[in-house]
PDB file of N, CA and C in Angstrom:
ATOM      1  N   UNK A   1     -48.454  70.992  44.455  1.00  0.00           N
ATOM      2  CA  UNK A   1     -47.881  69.830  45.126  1.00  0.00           C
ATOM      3  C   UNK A   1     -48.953  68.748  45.246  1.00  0.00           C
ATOM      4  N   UNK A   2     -48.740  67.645  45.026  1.00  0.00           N
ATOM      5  CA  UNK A   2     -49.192  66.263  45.004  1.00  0.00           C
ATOM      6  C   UNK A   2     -49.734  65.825  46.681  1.00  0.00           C
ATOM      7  N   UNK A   3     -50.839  65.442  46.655  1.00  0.00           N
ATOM      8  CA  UNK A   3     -51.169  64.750  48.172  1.00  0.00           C
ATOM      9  C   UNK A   3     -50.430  63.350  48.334  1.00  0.00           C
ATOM     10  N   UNK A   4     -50.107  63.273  49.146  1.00  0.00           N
ATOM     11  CA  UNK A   4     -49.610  61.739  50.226  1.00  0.00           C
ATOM     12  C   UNK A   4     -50.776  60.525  49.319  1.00  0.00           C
ATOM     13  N   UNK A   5     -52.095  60.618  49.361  1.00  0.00           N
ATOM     14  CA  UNK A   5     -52.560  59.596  49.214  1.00  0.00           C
ATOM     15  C   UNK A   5     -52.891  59.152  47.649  1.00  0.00           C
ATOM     16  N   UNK A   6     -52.801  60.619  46.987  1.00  0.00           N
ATOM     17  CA  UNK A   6     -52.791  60.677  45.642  1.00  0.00           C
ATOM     18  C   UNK A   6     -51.191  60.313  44.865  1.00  0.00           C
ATOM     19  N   UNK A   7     -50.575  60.853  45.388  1.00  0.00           N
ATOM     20  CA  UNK A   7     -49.196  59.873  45.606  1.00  0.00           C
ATOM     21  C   UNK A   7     -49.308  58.365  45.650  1.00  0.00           C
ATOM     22  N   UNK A   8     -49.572  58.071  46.403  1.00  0.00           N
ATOM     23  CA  UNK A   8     -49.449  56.322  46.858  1.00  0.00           C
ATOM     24  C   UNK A   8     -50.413  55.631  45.395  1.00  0.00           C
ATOM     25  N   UNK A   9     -51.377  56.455  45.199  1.00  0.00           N
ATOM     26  CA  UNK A   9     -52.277  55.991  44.267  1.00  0.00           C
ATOM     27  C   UNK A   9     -51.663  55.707  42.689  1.00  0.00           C
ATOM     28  N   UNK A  10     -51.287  56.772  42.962  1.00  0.00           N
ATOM     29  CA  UNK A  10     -50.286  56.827  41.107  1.00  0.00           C
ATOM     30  C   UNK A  10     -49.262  56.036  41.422  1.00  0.00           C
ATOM     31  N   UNK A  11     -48.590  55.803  42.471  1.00  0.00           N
ATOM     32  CA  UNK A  11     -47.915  54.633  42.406  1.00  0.00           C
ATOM     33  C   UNK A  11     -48.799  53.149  42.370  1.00  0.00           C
ATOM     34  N   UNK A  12     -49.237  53.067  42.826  1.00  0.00           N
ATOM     35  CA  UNK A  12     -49.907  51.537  42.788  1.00  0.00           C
ATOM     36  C   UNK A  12     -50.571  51.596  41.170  1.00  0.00           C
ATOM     37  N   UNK A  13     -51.034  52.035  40.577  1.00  0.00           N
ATOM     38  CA  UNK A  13     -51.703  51.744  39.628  1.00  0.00           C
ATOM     39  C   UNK A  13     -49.660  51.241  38.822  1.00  0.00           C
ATOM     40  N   UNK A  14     -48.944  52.151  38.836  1.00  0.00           N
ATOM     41  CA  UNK A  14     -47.849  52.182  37.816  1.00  0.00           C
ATOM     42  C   UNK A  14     -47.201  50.629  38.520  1.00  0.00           C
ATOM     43  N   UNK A  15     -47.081  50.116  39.648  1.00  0.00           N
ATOM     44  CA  UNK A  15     -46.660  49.045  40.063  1.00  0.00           C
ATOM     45  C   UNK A  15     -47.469  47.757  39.842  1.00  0.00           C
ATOM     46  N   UNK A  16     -48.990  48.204  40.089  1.00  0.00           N
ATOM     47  CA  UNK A  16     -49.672  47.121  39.552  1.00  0.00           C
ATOM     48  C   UNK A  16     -49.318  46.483  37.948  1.00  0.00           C
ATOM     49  N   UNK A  17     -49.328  47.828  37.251  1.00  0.00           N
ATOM     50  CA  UNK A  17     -49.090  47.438  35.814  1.00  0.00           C
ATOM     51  C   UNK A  17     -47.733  46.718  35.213  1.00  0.00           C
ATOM     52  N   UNK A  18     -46.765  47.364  36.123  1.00  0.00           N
ATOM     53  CA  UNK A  18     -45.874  46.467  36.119  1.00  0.00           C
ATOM     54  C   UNK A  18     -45.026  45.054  36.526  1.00  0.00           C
ATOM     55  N   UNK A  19     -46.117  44.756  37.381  1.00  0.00           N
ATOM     56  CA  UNK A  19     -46.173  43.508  38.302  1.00  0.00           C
ATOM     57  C   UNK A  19     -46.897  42.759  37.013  1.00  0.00           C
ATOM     58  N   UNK A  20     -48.268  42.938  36.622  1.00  0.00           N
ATOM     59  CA  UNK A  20     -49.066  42.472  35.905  1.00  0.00           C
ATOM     60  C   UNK A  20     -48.091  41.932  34.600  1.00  0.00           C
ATOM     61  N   UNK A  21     -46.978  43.086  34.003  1.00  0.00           N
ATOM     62  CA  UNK A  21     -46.379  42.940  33.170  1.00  0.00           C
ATOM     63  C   UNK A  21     -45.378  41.684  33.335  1.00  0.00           C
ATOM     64  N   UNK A  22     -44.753  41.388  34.085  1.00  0.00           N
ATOM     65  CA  UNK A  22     -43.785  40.570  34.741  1.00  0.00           C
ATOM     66  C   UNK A  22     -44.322  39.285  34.475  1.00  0.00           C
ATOM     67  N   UNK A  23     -45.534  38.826  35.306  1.00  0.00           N
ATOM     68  CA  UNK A  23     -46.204  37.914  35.860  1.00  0.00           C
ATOM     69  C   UNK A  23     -47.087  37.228  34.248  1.00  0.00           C
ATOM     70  N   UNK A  24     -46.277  36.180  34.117  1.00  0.00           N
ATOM     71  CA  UNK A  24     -46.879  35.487  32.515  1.00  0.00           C
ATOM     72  C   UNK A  24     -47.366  34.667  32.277  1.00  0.00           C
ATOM     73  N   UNK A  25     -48.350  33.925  31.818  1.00  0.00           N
ATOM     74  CA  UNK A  25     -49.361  32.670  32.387  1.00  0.00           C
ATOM     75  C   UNK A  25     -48.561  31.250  31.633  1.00  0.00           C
ATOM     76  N   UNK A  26     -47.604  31.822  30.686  1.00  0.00           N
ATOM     77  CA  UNK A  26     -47.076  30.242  29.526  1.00  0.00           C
ATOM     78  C   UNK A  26     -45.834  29.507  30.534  1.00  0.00           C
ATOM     79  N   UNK A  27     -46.459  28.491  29.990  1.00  0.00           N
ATOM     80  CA  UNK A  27     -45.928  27.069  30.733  1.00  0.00           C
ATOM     81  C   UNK A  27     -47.063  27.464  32.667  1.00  0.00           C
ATOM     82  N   UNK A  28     -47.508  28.589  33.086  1.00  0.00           N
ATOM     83  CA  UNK A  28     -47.662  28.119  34.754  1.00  0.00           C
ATOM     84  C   UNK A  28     -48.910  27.369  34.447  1.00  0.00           C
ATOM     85  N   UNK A  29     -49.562  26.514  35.568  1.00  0.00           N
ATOM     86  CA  UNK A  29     -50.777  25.607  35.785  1.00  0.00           C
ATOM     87  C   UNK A  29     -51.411  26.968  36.524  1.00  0.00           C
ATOM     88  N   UNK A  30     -52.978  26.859  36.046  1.00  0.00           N
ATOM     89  CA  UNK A  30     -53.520  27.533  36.487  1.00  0.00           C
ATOM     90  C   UNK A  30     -53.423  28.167  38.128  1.00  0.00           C
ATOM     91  N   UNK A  31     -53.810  26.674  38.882  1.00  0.00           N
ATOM     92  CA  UNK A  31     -53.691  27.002  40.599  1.00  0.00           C
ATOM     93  C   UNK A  31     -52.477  27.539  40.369  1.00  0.00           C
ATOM     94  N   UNK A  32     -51.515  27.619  39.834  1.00  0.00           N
ATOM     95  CA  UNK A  32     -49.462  28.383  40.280  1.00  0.00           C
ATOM     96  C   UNK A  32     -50.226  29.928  39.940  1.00  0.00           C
ATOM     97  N   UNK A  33     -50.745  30.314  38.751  1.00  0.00           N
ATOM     98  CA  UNK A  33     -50.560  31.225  38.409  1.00  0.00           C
ATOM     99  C   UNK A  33     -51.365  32.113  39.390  1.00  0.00           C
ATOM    100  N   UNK A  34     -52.666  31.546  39.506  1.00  0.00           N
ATOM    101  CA  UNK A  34     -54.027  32.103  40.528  1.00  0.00           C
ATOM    102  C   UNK A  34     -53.095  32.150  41.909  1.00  0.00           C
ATOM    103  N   UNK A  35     -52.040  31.596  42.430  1.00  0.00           N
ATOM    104  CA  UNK A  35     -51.777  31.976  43.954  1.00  0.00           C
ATOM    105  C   UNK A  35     -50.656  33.319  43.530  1.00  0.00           C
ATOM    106  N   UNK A  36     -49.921  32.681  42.560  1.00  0.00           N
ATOM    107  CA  UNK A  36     -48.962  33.920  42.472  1.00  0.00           C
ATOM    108  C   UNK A  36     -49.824  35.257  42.380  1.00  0.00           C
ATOM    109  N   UNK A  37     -50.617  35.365  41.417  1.00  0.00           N
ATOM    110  CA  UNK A  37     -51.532  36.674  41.131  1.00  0.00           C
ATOM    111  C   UNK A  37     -51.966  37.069  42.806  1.00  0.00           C
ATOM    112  N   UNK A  38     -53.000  36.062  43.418  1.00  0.00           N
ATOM    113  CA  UNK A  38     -53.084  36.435  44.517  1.00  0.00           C
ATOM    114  C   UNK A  38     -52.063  37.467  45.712  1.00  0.00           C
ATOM    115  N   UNK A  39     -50.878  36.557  45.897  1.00  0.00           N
ATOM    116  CA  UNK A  39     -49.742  37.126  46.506  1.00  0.00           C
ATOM    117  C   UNK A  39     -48.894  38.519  45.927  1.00  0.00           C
ATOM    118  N   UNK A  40     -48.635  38.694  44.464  1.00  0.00           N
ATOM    119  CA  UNK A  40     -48.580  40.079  44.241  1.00  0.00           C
ATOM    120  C   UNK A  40     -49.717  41.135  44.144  1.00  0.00           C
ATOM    121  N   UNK A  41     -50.728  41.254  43.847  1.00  0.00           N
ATOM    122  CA  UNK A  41     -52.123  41.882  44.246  1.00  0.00           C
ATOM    123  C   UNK A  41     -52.516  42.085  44.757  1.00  0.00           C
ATOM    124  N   UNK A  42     -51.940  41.468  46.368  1.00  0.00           N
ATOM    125  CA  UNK A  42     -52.735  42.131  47.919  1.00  0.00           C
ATOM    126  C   UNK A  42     -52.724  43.089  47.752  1.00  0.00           C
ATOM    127  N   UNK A  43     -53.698  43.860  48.414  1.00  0.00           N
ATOM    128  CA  UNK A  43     -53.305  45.397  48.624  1.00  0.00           C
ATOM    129  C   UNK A  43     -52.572  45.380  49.924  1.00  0.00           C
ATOM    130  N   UNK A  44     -52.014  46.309  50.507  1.00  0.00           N
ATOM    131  CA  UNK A  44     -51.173  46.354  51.369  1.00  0.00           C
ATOM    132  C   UNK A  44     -49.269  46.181  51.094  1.00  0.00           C
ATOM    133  N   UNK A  45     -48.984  45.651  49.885  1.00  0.00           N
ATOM    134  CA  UNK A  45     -47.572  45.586  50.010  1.00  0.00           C
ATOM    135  C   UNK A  45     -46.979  46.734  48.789  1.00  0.00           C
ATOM    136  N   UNK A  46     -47.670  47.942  48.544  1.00  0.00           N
ATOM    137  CA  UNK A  46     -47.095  48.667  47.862  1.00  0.00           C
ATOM    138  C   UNK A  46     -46.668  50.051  48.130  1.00  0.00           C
ATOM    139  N   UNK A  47     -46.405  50.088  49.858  1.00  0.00           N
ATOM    140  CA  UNK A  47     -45.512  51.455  50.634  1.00  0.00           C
ATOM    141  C   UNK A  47     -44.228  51.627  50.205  1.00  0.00           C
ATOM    142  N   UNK A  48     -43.454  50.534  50.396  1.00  0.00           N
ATOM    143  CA  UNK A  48     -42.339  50.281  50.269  1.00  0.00           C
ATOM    144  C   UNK A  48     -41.473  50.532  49.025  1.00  0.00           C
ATOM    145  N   UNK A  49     -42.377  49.890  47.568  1.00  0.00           N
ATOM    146  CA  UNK A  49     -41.943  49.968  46.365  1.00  0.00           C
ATOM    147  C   UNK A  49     -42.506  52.029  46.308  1.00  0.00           C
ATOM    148  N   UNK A  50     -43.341  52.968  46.828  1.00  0.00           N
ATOM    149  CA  UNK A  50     -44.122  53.246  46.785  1.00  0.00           C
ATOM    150  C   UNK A  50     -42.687  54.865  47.073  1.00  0.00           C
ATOM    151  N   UNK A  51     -42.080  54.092  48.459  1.00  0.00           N
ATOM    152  CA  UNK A  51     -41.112  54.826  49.165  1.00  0.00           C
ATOM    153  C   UNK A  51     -39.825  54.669  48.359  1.00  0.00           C
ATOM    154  N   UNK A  52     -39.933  53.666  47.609  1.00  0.00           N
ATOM    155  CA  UNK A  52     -38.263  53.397  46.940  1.00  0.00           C
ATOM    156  C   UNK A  52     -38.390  54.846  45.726  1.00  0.00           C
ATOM    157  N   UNK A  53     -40.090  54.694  44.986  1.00  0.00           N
ATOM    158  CA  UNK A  53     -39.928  55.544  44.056  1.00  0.00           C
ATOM    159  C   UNK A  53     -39.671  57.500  44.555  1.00  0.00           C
ATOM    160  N   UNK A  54     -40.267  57.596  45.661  1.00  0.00           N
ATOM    161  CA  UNK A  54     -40.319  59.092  46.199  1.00  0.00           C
ATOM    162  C   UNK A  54     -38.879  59.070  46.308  1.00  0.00           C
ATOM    163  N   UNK A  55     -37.810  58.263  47.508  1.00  0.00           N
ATOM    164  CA  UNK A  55     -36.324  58.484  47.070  1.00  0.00           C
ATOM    165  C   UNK A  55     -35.688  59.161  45.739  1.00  0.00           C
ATOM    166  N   UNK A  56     -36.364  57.604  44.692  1.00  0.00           N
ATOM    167  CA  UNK A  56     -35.575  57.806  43.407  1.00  0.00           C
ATOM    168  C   UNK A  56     -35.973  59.283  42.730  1.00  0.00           C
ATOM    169  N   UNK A  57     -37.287  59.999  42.658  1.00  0.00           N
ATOM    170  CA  UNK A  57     -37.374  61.197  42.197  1.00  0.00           C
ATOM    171  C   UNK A  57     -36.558  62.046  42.946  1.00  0.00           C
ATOM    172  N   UNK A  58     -36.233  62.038  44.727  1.00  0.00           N
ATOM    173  CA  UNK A  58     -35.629  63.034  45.120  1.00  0.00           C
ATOM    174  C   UNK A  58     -34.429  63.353  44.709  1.00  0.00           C
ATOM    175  N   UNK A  59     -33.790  61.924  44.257  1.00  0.00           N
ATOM    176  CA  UNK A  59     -32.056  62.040  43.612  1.00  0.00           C
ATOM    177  C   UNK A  59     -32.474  61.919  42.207  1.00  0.00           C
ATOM    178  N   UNK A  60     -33.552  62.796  41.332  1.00  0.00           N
ATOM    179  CA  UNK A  60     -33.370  62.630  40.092  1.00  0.00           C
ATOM    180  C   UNK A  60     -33.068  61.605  39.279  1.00  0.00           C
ATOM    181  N   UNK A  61     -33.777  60.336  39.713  1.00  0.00           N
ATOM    182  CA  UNK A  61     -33.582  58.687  39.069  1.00  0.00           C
ATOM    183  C   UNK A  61     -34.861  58.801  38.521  1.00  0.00           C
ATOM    184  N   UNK A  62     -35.090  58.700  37.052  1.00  0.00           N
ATOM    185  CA  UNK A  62     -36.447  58.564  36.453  1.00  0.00           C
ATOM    186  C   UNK A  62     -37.573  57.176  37.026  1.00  0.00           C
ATOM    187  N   UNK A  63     -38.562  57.278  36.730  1.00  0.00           N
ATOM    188  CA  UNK A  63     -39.392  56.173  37.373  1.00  0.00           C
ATOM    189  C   UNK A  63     -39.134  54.937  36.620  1.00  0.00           C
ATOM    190  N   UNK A  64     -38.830  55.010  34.916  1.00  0.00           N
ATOM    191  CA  UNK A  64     -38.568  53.987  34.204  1.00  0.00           C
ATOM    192  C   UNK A  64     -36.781  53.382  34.145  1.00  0.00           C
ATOM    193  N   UNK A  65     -35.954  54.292  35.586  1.00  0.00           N
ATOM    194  CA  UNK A  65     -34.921  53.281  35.869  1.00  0.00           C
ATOM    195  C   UNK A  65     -35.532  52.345  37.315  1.00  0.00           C
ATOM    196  N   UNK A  66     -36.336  52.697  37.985  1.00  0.00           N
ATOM    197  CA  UNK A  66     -37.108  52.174  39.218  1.00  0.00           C
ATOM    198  C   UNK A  66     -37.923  50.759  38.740  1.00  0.00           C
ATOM    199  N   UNK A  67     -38.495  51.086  37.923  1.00  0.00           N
ATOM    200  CA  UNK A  67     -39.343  50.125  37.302  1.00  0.00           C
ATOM    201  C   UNK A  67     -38.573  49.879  35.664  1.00  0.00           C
ATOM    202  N   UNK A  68     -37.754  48.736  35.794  1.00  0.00           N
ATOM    203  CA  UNK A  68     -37.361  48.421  34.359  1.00  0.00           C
ATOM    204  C   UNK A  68     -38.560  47.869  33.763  1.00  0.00           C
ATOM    205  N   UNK A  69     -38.600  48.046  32.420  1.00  0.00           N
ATOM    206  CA  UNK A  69     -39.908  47.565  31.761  1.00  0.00           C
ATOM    207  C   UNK A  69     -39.158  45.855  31.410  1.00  0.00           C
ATOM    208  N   UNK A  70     -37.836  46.103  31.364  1.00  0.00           N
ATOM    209  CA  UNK A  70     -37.428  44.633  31.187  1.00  0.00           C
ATOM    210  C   UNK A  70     -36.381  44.217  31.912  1.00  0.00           C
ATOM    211  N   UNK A  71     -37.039  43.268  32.851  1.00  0.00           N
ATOM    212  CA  UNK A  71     -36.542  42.694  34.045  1.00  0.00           C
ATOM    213  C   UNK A  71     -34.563  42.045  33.320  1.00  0.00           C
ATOM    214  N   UNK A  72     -34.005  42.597  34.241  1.00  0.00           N
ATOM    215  CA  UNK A  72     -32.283  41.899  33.838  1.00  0.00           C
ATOM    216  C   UNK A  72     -32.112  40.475  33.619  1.00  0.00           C
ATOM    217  N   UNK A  73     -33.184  39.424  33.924  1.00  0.00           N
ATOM    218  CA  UNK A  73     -32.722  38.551  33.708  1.00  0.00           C
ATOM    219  C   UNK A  73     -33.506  37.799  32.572  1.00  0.00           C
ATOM    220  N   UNK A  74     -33.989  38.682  31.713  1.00  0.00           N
ATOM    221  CA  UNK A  74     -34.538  38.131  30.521  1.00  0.00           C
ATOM    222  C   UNK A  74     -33.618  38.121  28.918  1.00  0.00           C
TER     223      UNK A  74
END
């Protein structure tokens, strides 16, 4: 069994990467892009996405329906 904090960890790296993925620099002005990066990158806001994924494994929802690699409105 997996620890609580080693848990949270493998999530943040898999959310970071997919935040990172999302987040695209063409057409933004630098200062847009540098605050947005800022504001998804805090540390601190990844319990939540963190708690959505522990749910989704408990009801057998894979992590790559949790995290679409391609957002619905593209």
């Amino acid at each position: 069994m997996i620890g609580m904090g080693s848990y949270l960890e493998t999530c943040k790296v898999e959310l970071n990467a997919y935040l990172k993925q999302l987040l695209h620099t063409e057409g933004l002005a630098t200062r847009l892009y540098e605050a947005m990066n800022y504001s998804l990158m805090a540390d601190g806001k990844r319990l939540r996405p963190a708690l959505l994924m522990a749910t989704a494994q408990t009801f057998g929802v894979g992590r790559e329906r949790v995290l679409r690699r391609r957002p619905r409105w593209r």
